[in-house]
PDB file of N, CA and C in Angstrom:
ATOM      1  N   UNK A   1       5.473  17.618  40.774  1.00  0.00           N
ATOM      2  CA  UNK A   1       5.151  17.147  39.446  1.00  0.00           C
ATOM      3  C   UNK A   1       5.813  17.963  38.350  1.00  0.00           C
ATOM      4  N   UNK A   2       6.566  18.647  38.637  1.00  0.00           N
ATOM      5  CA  UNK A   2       7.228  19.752  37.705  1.00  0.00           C
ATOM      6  C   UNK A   2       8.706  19.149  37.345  1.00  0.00           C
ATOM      7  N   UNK A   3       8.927  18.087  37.604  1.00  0.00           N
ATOM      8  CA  UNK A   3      10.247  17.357  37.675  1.00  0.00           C
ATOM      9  C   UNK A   3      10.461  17.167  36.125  1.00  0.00           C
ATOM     10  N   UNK A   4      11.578  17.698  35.435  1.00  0.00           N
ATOM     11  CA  UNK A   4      12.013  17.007  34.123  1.00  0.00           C
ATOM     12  C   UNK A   4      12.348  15.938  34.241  1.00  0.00           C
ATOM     13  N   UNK A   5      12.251  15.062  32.956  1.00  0.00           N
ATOM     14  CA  UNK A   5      13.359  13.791  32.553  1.00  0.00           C
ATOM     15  C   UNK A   5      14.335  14.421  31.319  1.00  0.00           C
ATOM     16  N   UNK A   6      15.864  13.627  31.519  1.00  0.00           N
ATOM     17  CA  UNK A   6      16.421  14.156  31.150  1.00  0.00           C
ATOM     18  C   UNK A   6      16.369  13.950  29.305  1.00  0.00           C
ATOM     19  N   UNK A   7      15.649  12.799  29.229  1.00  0.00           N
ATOM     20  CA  UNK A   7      14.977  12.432  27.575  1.00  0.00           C
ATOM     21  C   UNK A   7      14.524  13.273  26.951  1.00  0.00           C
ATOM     22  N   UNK A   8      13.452  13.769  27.512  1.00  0.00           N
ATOM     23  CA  UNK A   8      12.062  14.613  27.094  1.00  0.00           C
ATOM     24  C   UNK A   8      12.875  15.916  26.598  1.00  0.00           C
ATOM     25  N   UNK A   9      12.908  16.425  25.540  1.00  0.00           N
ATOM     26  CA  UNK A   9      12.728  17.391  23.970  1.00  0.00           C
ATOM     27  C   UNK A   9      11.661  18.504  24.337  1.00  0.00           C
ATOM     28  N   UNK A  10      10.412  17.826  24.385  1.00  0.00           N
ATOM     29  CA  UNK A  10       9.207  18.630  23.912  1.00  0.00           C
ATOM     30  C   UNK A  10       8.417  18.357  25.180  1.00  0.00           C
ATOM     31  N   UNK A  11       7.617  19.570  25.420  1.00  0.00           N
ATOM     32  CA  UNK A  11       6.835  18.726  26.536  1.00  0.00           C
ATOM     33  C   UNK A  11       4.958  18.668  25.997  1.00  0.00           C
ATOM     34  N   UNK A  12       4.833  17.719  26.842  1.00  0.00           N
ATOM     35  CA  UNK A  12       3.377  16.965  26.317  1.00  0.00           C
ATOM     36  C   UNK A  12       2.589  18.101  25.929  1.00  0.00           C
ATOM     37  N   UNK A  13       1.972  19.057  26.940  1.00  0.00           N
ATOM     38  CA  UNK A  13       0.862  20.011  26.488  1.00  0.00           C
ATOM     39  C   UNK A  13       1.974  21.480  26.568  1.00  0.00           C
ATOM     40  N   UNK A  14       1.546  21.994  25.362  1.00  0.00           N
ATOM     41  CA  UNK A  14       2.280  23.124  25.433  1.00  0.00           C
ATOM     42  C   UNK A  14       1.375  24.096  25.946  1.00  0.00           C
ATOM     43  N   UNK A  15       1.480  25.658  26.613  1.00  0.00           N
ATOM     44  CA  UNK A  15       0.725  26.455  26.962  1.00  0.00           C
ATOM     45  C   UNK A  15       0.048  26.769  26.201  1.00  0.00           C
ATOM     46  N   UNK A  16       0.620  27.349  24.999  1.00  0.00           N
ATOM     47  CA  UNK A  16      -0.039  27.979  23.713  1.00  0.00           C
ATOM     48  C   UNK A  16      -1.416  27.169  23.276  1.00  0.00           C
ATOM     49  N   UNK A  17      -1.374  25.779  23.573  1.00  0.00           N
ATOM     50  CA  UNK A  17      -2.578  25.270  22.779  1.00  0.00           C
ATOM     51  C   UNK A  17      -2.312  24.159  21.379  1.00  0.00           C
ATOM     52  N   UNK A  18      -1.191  24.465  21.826  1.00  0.00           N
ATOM     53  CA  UNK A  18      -0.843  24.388  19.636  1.00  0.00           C
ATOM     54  C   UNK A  18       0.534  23.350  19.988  1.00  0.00           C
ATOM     55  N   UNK A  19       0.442  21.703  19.627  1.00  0.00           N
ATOM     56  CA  UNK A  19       1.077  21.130  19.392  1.00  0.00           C
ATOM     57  C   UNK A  19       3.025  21.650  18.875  1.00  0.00           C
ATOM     58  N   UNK A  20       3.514  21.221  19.938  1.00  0.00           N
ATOM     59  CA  UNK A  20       4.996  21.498  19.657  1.00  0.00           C
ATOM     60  C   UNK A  20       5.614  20.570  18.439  1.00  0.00           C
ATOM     61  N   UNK A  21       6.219  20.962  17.474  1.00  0.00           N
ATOM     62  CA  UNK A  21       6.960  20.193  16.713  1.00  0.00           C
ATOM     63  C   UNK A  21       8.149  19.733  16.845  1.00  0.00           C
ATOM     64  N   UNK A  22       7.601  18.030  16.619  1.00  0.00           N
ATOM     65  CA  UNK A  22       8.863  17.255  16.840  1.00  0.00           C
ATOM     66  C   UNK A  22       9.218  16.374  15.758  1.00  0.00           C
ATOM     67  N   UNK A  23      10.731  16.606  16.010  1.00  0.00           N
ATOM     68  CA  UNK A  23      11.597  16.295  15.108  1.00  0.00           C
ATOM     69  C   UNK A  23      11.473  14.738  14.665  1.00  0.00           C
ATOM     70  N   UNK A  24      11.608  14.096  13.672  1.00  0.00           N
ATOM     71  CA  UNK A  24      12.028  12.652  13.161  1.00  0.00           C
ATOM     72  C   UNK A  24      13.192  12.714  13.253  1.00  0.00           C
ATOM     73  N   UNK A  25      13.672  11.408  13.836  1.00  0.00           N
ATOM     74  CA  UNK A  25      15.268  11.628  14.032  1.00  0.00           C
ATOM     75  C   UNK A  25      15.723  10.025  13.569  1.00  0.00           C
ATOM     76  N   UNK A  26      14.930   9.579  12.793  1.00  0.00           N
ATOM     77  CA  UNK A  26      15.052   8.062  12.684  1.00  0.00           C
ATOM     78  C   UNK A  26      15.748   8.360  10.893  1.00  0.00           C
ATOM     79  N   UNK A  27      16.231   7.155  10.411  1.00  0.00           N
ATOM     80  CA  UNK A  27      17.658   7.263  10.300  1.00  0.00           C
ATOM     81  C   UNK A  27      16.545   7.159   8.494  1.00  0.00           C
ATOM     82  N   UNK A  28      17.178   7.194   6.938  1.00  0.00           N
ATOM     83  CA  UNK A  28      16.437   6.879   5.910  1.00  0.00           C
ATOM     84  C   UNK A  28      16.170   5.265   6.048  1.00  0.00           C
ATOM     85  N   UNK A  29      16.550   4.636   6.033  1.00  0.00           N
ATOM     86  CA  UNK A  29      15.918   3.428   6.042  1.00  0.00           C
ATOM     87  C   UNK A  29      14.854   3.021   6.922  1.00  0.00           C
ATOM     88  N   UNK A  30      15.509   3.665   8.251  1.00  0.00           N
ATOM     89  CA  UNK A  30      14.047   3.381   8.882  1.00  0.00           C
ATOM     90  C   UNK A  30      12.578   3.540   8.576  1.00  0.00           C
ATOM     91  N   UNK A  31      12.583   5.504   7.644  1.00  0.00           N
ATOM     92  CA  UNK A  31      11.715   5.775   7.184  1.00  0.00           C
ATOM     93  C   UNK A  31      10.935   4.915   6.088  1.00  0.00           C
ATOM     94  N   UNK A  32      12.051   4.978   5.308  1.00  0.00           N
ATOM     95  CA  UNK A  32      11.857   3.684   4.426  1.00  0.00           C
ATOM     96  C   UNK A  32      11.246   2.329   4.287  1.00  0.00           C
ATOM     97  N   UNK A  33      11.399   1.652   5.336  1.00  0.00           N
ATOM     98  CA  UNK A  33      10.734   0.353   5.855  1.00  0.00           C
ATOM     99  C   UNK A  33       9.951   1.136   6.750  1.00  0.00           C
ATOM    100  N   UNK A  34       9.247   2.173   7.181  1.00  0.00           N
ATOM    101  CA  UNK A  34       7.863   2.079   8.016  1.00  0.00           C
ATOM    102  C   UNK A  34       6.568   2.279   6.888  1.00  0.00           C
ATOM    103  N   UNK A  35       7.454   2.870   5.688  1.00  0.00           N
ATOM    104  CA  UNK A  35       6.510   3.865   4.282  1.00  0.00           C
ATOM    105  C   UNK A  35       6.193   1.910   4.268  1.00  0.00           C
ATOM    106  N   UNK A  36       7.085   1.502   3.871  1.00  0.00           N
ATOM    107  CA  UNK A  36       6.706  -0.242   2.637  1.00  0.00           C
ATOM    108  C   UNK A  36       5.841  -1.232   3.775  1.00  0.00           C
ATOM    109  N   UNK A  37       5.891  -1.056   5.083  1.00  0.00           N
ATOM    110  CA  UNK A  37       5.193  -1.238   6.333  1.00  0.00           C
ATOM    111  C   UNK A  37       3.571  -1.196   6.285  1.00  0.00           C
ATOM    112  N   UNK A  38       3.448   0.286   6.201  1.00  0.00           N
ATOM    113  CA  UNK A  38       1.763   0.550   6.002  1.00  0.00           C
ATOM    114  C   UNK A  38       1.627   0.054   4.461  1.00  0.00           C
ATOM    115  N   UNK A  39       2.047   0.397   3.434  1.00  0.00           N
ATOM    116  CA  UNK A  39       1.762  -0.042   2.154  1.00  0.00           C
ATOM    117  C   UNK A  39       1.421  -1.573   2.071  1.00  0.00           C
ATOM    118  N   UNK A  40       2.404  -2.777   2.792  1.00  0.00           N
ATOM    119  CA  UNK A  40       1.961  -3.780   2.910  1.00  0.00           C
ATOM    120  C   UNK A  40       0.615  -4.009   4.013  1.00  0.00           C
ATOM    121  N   UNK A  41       1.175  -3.404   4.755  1.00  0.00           N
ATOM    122  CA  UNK A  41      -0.862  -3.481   6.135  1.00  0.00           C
ATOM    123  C   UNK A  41      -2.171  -3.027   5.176  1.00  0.00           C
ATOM    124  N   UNK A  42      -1.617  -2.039   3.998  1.00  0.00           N
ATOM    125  CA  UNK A  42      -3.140  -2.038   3.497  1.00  0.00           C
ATOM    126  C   UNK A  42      -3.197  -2.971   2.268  1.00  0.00           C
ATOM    127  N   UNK A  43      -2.239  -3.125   1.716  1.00  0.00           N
ATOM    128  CA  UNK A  43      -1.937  -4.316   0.381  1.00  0.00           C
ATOM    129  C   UNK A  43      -2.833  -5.581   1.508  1.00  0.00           C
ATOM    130  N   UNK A  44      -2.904  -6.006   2.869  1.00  0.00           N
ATOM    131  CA  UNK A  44      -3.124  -7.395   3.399  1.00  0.00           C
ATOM    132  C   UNK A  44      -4.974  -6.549   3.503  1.00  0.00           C
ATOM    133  N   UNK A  45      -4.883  -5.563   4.074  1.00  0.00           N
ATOM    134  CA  UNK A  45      -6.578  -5.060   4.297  1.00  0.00           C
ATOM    135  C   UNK A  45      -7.137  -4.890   2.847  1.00  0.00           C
ATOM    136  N   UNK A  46      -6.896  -4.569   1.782  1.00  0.00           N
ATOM    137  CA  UNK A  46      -7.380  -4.641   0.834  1.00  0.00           C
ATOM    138  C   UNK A  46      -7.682  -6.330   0.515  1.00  0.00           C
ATOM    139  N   UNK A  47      -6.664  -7.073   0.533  1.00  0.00           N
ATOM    140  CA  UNK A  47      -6.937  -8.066   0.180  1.00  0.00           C
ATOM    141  C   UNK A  47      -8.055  -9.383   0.818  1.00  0.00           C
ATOM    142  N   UNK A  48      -8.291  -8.725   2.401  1.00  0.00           N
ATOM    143  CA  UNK A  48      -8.947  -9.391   3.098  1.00  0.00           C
ATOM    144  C   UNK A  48     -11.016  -8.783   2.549  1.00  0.00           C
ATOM    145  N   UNK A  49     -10.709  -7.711   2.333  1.00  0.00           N
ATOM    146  CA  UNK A  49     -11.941  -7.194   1.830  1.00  0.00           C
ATOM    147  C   UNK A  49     -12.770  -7.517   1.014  1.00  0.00           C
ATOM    148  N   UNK A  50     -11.816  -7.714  -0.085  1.00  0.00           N
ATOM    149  CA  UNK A  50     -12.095  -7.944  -1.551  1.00  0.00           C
ATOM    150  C   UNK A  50     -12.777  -9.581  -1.078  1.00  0.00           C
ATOM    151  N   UNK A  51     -11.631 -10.154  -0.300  1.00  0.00           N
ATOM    152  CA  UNK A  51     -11.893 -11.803  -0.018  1.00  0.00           C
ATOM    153  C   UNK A  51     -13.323 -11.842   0.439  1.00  0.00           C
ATOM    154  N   UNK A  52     -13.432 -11.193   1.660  1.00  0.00           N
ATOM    155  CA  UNK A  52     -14.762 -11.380   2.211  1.00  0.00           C
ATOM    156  C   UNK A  52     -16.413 -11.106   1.025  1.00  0.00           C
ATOM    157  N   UNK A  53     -16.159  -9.910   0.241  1.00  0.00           N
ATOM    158  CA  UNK A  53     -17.294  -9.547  -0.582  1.00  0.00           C
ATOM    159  C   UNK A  53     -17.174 -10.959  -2.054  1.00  0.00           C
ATOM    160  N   UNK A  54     -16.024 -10.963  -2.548  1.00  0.00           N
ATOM    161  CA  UNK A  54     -16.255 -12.352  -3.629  1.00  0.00           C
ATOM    162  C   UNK A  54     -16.552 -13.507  -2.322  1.00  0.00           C
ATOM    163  N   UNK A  55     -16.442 -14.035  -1.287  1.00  0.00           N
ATOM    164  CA  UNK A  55     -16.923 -15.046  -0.457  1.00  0.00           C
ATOM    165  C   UNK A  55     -18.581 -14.559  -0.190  1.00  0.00           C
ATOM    166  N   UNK A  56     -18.899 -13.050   0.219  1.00  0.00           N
ATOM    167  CA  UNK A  56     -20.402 -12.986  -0.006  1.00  0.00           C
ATOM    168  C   UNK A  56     -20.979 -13.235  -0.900  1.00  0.00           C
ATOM    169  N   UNK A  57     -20.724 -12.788  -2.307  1.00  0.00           N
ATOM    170  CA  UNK A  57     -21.102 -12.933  -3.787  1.00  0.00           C
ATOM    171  C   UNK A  57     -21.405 -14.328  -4.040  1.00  0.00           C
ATOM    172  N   UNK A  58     -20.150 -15.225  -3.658  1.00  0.00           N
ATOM    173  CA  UNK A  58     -20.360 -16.670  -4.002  1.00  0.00           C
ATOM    174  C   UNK A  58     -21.337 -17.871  -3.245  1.00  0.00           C
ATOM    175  N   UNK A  59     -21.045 -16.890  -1.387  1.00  0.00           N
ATOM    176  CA  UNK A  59     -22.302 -17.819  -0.971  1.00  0.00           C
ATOM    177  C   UNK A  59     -23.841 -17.327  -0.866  1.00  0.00           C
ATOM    178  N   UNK A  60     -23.889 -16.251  -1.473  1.00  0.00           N
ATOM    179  CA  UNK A  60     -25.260 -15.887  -2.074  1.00  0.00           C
ATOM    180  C   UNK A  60     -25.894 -16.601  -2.738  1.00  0.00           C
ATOM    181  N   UNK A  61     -25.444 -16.674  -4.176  1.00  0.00           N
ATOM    182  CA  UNK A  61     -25.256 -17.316  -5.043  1.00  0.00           C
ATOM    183  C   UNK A  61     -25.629 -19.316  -5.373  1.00  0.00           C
ATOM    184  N   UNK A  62     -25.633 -19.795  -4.023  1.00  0.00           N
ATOM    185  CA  UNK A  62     -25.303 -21.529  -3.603  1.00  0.00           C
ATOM    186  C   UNK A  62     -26.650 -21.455  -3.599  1.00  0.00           C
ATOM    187  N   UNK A  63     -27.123 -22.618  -3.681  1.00  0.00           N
ATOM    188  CA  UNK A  63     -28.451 -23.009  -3.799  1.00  0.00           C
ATOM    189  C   UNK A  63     -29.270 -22.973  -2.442  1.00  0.00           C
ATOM    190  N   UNK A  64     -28.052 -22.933  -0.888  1.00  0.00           N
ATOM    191  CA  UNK A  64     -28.820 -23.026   0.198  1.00  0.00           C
ATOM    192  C   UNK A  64     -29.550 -21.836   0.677  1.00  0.00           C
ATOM    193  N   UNK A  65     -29.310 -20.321  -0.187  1.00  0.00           N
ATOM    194  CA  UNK A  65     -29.832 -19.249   0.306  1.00  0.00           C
ATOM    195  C   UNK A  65     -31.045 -18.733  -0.997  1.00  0.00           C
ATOM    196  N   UNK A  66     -31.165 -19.902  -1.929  1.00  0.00           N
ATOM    197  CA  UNK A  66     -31.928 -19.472  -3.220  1.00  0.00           C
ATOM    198  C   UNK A  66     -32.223 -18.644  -3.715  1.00  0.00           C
ATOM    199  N   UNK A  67     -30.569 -18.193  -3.779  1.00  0.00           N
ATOM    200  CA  UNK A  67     -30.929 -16.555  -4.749  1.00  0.00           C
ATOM    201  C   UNK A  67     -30.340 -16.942  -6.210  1.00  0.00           C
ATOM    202  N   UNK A  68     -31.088 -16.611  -7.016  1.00  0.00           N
ATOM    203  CA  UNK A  68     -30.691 -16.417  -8.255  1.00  0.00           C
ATOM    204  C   UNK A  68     -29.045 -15.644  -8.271  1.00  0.00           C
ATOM    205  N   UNK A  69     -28.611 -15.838  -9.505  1.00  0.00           N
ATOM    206  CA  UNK A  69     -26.857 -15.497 -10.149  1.00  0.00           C
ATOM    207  C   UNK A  69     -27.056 -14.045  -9.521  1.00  0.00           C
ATOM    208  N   UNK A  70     -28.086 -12.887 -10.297  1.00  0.00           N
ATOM    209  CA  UNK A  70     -27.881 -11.606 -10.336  1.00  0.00           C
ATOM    210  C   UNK A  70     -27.745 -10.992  -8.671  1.00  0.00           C
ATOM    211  N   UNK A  71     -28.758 -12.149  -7.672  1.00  0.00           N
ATOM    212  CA  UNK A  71     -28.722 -11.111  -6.452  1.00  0.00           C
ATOM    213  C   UNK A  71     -27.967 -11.465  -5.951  1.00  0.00           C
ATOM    214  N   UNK A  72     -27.050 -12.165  -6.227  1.00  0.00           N
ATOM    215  CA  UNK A  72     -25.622 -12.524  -5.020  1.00  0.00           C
ATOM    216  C   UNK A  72     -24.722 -11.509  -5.444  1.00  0.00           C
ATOM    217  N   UNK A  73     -24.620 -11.132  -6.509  1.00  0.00           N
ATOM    218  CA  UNK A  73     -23.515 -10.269  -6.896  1.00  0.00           C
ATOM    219  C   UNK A  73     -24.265  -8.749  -6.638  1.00  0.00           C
ATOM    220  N   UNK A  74     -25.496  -8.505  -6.954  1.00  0.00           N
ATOM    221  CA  UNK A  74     -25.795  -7.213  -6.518  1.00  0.00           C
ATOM    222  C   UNK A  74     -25.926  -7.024  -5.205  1.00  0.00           C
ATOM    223  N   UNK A  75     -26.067  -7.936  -4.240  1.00  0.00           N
ATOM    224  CA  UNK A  75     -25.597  -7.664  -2.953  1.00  0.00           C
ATOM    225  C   UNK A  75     -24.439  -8.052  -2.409  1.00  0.00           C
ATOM    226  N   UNK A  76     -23.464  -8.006  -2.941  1.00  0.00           N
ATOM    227  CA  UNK A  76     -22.124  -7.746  -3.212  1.00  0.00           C
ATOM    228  C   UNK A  76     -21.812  -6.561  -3.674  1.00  0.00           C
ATOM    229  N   UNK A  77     -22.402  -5.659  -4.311  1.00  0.00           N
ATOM    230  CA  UNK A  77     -21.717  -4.912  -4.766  1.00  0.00           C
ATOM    231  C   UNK A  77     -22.569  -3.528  -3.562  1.00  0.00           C
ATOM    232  N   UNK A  78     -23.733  -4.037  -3.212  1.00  0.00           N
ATOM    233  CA  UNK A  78     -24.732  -2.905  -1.984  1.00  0.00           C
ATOM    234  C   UNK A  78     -23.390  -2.743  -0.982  1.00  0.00           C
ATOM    235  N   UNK A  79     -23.465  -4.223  -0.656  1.00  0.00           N
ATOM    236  CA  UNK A  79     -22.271  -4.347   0.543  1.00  0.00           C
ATOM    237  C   UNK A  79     -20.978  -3.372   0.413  1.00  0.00           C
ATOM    238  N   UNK A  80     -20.314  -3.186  -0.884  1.00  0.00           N
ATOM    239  CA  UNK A  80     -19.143  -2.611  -0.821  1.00  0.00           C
ATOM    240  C   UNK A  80     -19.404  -0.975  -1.093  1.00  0.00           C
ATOM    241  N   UNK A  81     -20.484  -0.886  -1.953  1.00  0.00           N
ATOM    242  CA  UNK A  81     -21.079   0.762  -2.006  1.00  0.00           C
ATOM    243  C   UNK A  81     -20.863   1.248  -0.528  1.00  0.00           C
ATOM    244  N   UNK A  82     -21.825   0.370   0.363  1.00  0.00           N
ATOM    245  CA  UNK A  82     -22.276   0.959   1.548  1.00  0.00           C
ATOM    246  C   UNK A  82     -20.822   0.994   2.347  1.00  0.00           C
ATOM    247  N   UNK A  83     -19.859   0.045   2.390  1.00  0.00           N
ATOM    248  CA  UNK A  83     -18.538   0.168   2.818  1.00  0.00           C
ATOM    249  C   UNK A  83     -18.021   1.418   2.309  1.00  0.00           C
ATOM    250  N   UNK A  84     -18.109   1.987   1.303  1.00  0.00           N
ATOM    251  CA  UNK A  84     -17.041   2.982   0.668  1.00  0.00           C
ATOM    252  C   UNK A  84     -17.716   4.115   1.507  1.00  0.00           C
ATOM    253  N   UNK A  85     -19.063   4.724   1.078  1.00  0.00           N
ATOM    254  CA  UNK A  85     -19.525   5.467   1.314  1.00  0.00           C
ATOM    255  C   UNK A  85     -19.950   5.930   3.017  1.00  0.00           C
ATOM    256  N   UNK A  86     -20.096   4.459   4.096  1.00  0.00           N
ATOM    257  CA  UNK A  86     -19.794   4.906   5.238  1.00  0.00           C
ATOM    258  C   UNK A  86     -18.815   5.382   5.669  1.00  0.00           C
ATOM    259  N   UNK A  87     -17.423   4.744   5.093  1.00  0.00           N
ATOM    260  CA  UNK A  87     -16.248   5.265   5.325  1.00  0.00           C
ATOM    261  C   UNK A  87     -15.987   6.738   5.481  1.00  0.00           C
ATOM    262  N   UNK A  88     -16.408   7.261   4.283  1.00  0.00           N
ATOM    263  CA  UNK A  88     -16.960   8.904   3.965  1.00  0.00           C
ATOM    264  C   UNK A  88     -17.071   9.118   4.982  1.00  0.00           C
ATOM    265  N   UNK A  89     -18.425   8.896   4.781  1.00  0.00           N
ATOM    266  CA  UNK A  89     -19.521   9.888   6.140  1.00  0.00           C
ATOM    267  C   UNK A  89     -19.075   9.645   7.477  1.00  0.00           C
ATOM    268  N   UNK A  90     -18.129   8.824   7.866  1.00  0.00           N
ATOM    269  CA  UNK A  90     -17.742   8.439   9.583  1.00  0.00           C
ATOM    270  C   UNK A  90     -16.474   9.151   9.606  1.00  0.00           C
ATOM    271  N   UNK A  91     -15.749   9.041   8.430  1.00  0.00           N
ATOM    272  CA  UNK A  91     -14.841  10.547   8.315  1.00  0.00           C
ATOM    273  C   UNK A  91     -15.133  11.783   8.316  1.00  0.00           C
ATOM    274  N   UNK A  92     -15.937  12.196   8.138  1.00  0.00           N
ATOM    275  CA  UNK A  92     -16.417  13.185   8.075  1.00  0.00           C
ATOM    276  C   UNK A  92     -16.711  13.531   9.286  1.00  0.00           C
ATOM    277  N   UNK A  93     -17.590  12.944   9.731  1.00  0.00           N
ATOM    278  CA  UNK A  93     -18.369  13.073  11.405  1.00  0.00           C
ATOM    279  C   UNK A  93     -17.249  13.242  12.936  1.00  0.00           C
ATOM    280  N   UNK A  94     -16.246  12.737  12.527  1.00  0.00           N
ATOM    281  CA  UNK A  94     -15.003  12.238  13.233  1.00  0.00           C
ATOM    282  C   UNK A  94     -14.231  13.577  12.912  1.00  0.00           C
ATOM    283  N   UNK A  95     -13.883  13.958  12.087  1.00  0.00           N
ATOM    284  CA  UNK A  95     -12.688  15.276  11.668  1.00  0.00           C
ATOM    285  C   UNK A  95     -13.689  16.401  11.900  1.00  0.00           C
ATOM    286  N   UNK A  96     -15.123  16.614  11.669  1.00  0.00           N
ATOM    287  CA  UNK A  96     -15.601  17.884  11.556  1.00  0.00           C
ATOM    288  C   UNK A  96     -16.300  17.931  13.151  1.00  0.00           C
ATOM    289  N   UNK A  97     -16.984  16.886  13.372  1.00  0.00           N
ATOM    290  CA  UNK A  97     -17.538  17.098  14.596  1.00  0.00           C
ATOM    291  C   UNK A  97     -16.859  16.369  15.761  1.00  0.00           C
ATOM    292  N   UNK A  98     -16.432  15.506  15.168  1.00  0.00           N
ATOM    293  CA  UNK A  98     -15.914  15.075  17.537  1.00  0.00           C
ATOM    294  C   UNK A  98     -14.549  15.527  17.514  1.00  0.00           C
ATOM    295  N   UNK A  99     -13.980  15.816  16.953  1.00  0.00           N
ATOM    296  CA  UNK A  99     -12.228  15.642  17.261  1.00  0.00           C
ATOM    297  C   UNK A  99     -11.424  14.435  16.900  1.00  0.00           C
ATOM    298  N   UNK A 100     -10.403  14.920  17.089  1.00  0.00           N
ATOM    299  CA  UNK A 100      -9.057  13.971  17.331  1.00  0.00           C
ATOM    300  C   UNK A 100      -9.533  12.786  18.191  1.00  0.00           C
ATOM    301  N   UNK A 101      -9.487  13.468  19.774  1.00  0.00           N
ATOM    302  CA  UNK A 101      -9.699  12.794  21.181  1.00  0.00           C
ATOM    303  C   UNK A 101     -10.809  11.833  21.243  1.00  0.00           C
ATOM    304  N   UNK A 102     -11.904  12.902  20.829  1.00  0.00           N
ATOM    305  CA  UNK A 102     -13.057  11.745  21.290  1.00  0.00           C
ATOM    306  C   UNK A 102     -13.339  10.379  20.116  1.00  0.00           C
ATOM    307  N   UNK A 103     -12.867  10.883  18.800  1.00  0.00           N
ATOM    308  CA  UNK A 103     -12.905   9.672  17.700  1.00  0.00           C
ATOM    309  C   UNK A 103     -11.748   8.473  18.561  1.00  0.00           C
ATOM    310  N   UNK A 104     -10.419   8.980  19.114  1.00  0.00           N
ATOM    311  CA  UNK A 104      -9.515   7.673  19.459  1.00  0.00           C
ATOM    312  C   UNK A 104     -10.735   6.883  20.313  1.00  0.00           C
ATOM    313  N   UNK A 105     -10.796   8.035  21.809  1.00  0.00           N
ATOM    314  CA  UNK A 105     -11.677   7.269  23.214  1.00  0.00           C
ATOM    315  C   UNK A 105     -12.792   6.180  22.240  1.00  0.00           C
ATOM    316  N   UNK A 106     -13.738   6.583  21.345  1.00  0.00           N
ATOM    317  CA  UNK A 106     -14.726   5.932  21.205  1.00  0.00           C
ATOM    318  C   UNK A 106     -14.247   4.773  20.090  1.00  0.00           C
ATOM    319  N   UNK A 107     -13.578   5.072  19.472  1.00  0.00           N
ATOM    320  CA  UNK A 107     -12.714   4.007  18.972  1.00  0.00           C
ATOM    321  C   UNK A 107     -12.018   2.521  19.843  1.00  0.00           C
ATOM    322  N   UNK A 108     -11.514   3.344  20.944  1.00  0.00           N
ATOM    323  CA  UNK A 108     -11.141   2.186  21.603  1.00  0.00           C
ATOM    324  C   UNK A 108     -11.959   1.918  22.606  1.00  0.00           C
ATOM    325  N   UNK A 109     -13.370   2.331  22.433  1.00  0.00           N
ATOM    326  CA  UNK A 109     -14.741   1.464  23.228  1.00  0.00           C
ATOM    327  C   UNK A 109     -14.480   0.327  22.664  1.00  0.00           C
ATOM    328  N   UNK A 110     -15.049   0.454  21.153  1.00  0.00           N
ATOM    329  CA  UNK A 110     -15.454  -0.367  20.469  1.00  0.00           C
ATOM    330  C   UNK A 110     -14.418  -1.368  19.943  1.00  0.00           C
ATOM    331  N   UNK A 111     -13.308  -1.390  20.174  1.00  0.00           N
ATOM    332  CA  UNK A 111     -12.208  -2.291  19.664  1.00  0.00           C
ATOM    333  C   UNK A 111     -12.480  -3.796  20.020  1.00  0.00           C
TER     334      UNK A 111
END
């Protein structure tokens, strides 16, 4: 199992403990279109968000759940508090207490 490939740069676990640094070797444009890449993935997640809470707001709001004007929009706005602010706290819980490792593993339980 000690066999190199002749690809491999860096190797996976270093002794030390401590992540080896590796190089970007991808060209400016590439960089370029991966930056405008995520910027558009969250430009589409922002926009799906926003969609879903004005679609809560509005079918609150319909006569079939008989809420008055004010509580469709104030539970619209609980909904997105509680979005921002879990976000927080599951960051938090994830970087200070489980790690790297165990946030991916339990992440991709739940996928």
């Amino acid at each position: 199992m000690n066999r190199s490939i002749d690809d491999e740069v860096t190797p996976l676990i270093s002794t030390s403990g401590i992540p080896a640094v590796v190089r970007d070797n991808r060209q400016p444009r590439e960089k370029q279109l991966a930056v405008y890449g995520i910027l558009v993935c969250t430009l589409f997640e922002r926009i799906a968000f926003y969609t879903v809470v004005s679609n809560l707001a509005a079918n609150l709001e319909t006569s079939a759940f008989k809420a008055d004007d004010n509580n469709g929009t104030i539970t619209a706005f609980i909904f997105s508090g509680t979005s921002y602010i879990s976000t927080i706290l599951f960051a938090i819980i994830s970087d200070a207490k489980l790690g790297r490792a165990k946030t991916v593993i339990i992440g991709r339980k739940y996928e």
